[in-house]
Protein backbone atom coordinates (compact mmCIF):
# COMPACT_ATOMS: atom_id res chain seq x y z
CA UNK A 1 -31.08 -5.30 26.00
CA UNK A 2 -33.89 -5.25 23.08
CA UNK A 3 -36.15 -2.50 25.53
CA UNK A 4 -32.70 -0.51 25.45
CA UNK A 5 -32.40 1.86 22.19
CA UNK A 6 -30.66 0.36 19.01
CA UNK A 7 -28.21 1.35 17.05
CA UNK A 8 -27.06 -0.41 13.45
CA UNK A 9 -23.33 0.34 12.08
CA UNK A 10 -21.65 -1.27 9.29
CA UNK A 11 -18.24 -2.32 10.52
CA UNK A 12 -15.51 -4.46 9.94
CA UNK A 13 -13.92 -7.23 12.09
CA UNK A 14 -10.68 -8.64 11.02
CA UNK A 15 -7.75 -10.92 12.02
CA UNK A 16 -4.85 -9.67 13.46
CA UNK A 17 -2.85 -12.60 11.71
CA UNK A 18 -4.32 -11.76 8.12
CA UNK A 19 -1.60 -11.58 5.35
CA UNK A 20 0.57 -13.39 7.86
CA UNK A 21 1.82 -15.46 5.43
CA UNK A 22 3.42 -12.58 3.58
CA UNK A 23 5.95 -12.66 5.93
CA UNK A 24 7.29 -15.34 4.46
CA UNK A 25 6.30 -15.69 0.96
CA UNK A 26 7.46 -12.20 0.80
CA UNK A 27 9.88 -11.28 3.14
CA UNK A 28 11.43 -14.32 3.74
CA UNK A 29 10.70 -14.37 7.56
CA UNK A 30 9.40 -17.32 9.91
CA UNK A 31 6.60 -16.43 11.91
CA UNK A 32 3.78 -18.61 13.87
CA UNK A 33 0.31 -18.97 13.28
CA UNK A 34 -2.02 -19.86 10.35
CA UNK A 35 -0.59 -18.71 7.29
CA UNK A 36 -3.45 -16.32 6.33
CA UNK A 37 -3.45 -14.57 2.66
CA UNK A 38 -5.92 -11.87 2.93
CA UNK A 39 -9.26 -13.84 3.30
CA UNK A 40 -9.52 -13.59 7.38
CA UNK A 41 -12.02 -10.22 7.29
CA UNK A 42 -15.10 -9.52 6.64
CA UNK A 43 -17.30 -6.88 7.03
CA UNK A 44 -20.79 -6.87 8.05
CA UNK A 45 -24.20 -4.84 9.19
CA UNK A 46 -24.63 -4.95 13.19
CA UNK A 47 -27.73 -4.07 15.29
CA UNK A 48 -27.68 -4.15 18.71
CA UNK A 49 -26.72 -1.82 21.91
CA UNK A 50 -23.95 0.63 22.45
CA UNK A 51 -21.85 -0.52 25.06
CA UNK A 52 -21.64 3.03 26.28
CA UNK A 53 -25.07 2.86 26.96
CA UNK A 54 -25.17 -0.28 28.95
CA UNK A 55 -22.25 1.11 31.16
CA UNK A 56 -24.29 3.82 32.19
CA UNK A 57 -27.18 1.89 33.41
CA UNK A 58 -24.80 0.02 35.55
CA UNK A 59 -23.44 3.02 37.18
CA UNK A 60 -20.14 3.48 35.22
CA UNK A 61 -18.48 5.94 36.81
CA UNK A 62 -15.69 8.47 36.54
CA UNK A 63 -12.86 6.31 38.25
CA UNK A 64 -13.11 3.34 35.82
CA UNK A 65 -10.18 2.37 33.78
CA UNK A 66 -10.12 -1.08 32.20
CA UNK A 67 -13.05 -3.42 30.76
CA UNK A 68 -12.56 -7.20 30.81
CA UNK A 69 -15.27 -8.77 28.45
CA UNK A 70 -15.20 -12.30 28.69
CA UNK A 71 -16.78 -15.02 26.54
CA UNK A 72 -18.73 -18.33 27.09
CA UNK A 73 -16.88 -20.55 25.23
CA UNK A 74 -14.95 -23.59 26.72
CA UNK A 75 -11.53 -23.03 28.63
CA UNK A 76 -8.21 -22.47 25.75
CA UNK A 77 -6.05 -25.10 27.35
CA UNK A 78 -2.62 -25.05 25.30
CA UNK A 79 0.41 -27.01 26.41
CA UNK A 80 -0.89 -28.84 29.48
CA UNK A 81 -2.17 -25.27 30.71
CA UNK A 82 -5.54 -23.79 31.07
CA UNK A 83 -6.04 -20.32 30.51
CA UNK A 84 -9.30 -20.04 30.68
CA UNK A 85 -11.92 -18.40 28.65
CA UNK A 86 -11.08 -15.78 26.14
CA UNK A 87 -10.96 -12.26 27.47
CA UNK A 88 -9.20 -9.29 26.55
CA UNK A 89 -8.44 -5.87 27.87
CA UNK A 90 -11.08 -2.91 26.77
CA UNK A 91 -9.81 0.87 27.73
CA UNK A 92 -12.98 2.50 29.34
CA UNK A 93 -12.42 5.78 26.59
CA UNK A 94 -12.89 2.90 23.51
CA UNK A 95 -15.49 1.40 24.83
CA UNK A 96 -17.33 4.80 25.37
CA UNK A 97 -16.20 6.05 21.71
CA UNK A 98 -18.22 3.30 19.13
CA UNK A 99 -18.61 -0.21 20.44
CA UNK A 100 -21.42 -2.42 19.83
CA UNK A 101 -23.04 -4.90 22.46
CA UNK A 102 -24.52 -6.53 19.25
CA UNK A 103 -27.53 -9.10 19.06
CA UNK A 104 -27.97 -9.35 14.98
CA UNK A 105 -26.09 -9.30 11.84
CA UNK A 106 -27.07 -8.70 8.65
CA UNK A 107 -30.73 -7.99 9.41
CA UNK A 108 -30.97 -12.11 11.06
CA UNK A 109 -30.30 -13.00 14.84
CA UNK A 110 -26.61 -13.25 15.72
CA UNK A 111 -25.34 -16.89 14.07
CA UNK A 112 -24.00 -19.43 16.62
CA UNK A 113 -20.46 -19.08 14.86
CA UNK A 114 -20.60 -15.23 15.02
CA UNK A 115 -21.24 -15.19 18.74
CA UNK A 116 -24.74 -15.34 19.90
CA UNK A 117 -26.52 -14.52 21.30
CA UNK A 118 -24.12 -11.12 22.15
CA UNK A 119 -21.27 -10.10 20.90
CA UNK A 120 -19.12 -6.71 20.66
CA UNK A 121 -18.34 -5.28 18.14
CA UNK A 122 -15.31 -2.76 18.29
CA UNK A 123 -14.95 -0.71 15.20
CA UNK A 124 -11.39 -0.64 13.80
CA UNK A 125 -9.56 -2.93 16.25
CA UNK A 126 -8.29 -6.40 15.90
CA UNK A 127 -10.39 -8.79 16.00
CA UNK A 128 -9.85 -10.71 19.07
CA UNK A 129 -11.26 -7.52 20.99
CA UNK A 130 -14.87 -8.11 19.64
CA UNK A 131 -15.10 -11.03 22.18
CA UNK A 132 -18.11 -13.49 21.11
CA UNK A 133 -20.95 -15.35 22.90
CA UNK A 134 -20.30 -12.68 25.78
CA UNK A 135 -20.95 -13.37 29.02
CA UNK A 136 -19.84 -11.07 31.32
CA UNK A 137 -17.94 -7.77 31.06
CA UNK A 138 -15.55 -6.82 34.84
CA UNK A 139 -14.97 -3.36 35.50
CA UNK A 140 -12.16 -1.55 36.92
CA UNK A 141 -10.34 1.21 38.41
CA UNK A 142 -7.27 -0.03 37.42
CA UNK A 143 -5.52 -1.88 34.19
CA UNK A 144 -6.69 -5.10 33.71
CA UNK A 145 -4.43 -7.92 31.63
CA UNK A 146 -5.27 -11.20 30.41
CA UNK A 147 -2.90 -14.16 28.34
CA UNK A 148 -4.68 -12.03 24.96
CA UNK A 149 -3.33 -9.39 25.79
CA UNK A 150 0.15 -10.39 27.59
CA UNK A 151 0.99 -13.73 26.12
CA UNK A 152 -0.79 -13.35 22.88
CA UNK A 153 -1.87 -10.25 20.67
CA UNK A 154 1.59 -8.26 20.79
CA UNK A 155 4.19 -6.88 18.91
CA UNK A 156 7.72 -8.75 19.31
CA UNK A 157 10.98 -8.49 17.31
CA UNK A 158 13.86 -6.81 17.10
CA UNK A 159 12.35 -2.81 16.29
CA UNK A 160 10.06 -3.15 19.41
CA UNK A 161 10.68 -3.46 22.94
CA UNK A 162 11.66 -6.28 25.41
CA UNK A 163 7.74 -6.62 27.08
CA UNK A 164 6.70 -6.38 23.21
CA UNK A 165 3.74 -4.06 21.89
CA UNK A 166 0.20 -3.99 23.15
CA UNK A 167 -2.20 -4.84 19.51
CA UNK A 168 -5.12 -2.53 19.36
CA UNK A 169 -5.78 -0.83 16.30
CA UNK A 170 -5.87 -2.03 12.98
CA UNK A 171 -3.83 -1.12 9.77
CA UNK A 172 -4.23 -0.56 6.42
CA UNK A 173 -4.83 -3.48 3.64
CA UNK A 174 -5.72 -4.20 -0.08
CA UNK A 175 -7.22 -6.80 -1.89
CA UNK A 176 -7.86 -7.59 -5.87
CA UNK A 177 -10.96 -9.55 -6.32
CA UNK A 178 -9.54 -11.86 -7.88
CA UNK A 179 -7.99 -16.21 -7.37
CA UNK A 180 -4.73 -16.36 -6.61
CA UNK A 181 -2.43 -17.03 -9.25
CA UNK A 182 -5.17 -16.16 -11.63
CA UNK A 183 -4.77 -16.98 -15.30
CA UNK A 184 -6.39 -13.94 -17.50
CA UNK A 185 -6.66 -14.12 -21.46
CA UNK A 186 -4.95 -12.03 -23.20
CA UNK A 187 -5.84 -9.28 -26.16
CA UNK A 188 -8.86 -8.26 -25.01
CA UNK A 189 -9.41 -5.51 -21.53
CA UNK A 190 -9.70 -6.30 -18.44
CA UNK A 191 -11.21 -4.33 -15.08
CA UNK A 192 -9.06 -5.87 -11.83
CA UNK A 193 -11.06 -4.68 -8.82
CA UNK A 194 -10.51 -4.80 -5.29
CA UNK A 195 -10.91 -3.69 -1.88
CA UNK A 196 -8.85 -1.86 0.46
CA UNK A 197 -9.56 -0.58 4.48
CA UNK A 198 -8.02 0.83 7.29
CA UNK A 199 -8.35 0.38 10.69
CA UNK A 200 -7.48 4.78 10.67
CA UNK A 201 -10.70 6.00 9.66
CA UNK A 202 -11.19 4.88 6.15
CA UNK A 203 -9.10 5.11 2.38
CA UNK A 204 -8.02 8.15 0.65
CA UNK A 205 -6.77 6.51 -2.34
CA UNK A 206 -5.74 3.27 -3.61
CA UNK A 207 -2.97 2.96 -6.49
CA UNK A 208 -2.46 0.01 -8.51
CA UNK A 209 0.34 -1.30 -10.26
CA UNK A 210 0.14 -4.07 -13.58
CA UNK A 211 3.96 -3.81 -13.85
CA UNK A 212 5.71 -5.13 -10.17
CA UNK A 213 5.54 -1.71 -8.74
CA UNK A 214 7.27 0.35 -10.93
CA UNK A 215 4.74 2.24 -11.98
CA UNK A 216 1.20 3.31 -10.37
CA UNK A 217 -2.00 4.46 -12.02
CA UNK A 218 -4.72 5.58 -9.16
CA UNK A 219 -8.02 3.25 -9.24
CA UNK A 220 -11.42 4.58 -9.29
CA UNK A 221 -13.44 4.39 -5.94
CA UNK A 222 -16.79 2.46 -5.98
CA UNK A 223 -19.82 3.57 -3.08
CA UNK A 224 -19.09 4.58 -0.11
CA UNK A 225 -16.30 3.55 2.24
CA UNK A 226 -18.52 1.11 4.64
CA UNK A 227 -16.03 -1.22 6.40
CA UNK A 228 -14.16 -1.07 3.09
CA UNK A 229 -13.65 0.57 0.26
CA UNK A 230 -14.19 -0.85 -3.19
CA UNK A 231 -12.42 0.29 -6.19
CA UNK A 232 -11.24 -0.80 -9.87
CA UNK A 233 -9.10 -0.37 -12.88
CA UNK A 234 -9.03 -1.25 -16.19
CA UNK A 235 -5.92 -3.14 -17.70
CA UNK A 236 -4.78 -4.21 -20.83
CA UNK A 237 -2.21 -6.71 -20.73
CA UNK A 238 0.86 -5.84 -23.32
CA UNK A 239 1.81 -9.47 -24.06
CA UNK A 240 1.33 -13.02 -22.44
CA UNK A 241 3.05 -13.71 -19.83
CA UNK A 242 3.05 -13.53 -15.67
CA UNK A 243 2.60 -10.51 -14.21
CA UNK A 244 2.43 -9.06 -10.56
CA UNK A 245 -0.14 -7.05 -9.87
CA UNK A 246 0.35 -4.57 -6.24
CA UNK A 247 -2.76 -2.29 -5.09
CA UNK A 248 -1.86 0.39 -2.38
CA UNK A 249 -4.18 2.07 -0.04
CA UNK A 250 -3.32 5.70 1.36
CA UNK A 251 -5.90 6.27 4.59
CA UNK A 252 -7.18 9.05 5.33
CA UNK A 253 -4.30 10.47 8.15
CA UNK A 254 -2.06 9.95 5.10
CA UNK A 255 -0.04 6.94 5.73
CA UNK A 256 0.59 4.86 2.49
CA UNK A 257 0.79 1.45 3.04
CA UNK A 258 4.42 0.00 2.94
CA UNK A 259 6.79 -1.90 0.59
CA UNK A 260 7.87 -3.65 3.61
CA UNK A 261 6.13 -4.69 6.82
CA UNK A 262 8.55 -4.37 10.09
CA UNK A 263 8.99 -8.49 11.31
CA UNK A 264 7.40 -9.30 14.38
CA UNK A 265 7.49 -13.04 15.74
CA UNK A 266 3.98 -14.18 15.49
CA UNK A 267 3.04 -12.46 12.20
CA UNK A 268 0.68 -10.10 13.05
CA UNK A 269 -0.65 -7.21 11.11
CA UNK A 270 0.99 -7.39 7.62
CA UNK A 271 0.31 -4.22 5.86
CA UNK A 272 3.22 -3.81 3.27
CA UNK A 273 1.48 -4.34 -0.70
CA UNK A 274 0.96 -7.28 -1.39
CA UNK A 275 1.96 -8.79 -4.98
CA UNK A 276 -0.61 -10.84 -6.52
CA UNK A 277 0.21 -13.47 -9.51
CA UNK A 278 -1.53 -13.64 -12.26
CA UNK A 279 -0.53 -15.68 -16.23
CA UNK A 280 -1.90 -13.93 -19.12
CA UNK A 281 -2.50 -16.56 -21.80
């Protein structure tokens, strides 16, 4: 793979459980899983291979379909059954479009807990799809399933149908830079900053609110949107007190995100604003 040309993108890979506990700290709901905030993404610099150009040296051709990477790490054996090692569904026209047979990150050989010595990388998607410590990758020429993609890693609940929703893409998030349930002093300025990214191309615009939502100022952008675009705005508390503060990202096909994030059973993809506590003292 190192003789093959390289190729270094800036991308980021993300959870498809973070904000799940928003569901219920917010919503009221009960879901399963680990009761993420916001903190389960991260973006990165990867080197390495595009997949599309390992495909072709193995003679991809016209009638393939499906991908099934699969990774080298021990069985998942849950409830008495063993379902092997992870693997998950790749459409041949993704895998052709950006992804990322990568073998270093951030400059430094692939770490052991970020999947070396290969691992994709597939811009935009859930994480689970950038499979780690990759071992093999099946083709076919027709769909492929796996439990990550048919027991796991899909939509259920009452607005989506009986076999549930196939997870692929990503949605759109924001984040203050800033603890939870922050305490701030007061009479003097502050500049709240944050991050917000889409799995739709990138951010428009990100609004912020100091007041619960009922009003919006629009924050000023910050560099370039690599993975995720960083932003601020400055604030000057009124009086002590607590305070909510809500930041809302608009990507760039124009969806806002929501007030309210449609339930699904396991929790996944929570992308309604998000209101962070803070005391002003």
């Amino acid at each position: 793979m190192r003789a093959l040309p390289s190729e270094t993108v800036t991308a980021r890979i993300e959870c498809a459980g973070n904000g799940r506990s928003f569901f219920t700290s917010q919503q009221g709901q009960s879901v399963t899983g680990t009761a993420w905030r916001l903190g389960a993404v991260g973006v990165a610099r990867w080197r390495g291979v595009r997949l599309a150009t390992v495909l072709a040296r193995a003679g991809l051709t016209g009638a393939a379909v499906d991908l099934l990477p699969q990774g080298l790490d021990p069985d998942y054996v849950t409830g008495g059954v063993n379902l092997g090692p992870v693997r998950r569904p790749l459409p041949v026209a993704k895998a052709l479009e950006d992804v990322l047979l990568a073998y270093e990150m951030n400059g430094e050989p692939l770490p052991p807990d970020h999947g070396f010595p290969v691992r994709l990388v597939v811009p935009g998607w859930i994480g689970v799809a950038s499979i780690k410590w990759l071992g093999r990758i099946e083709v076919s020429a027709t769909p492929l399933s796996s439990p990550w993609s048919t027991q796991y890693y899909r939509l259920w609940g009452p607005t989506y149908p009986p076999e549930g929703e196939l997870l692929t893409r990503q949605n759109t998030k924001s984040a203050f830079e800033l603890a939870w349930g922050a305490t701030l002093p007061g009479d003097r300025e502050h500049v709240l900053t944050g991050r917000s990214w889409s799995g739709h191309g990138g951010v428009r615009r990100v609004e912020v609110s100091t007041d619960g939502g009922h009003t919006w100022r629009t924050a000023t952008p910050h560099g370039p949107d690599r993975g995720w675009r960083r932003w601020s705005l400055r604030w000057r508390p009124p009086a002590p007190g607590t305070y909510t503060l809500r930041a809302r990202a608009t990507d760039r096909t124009g969806a806002r995100q929501p007030d309210v994030e449609p339930y699904n059973t396991q929790g996944y993809l929570f992308g309604a604003v998000v209101g962070h506590p803070v005391t002003v003292v």
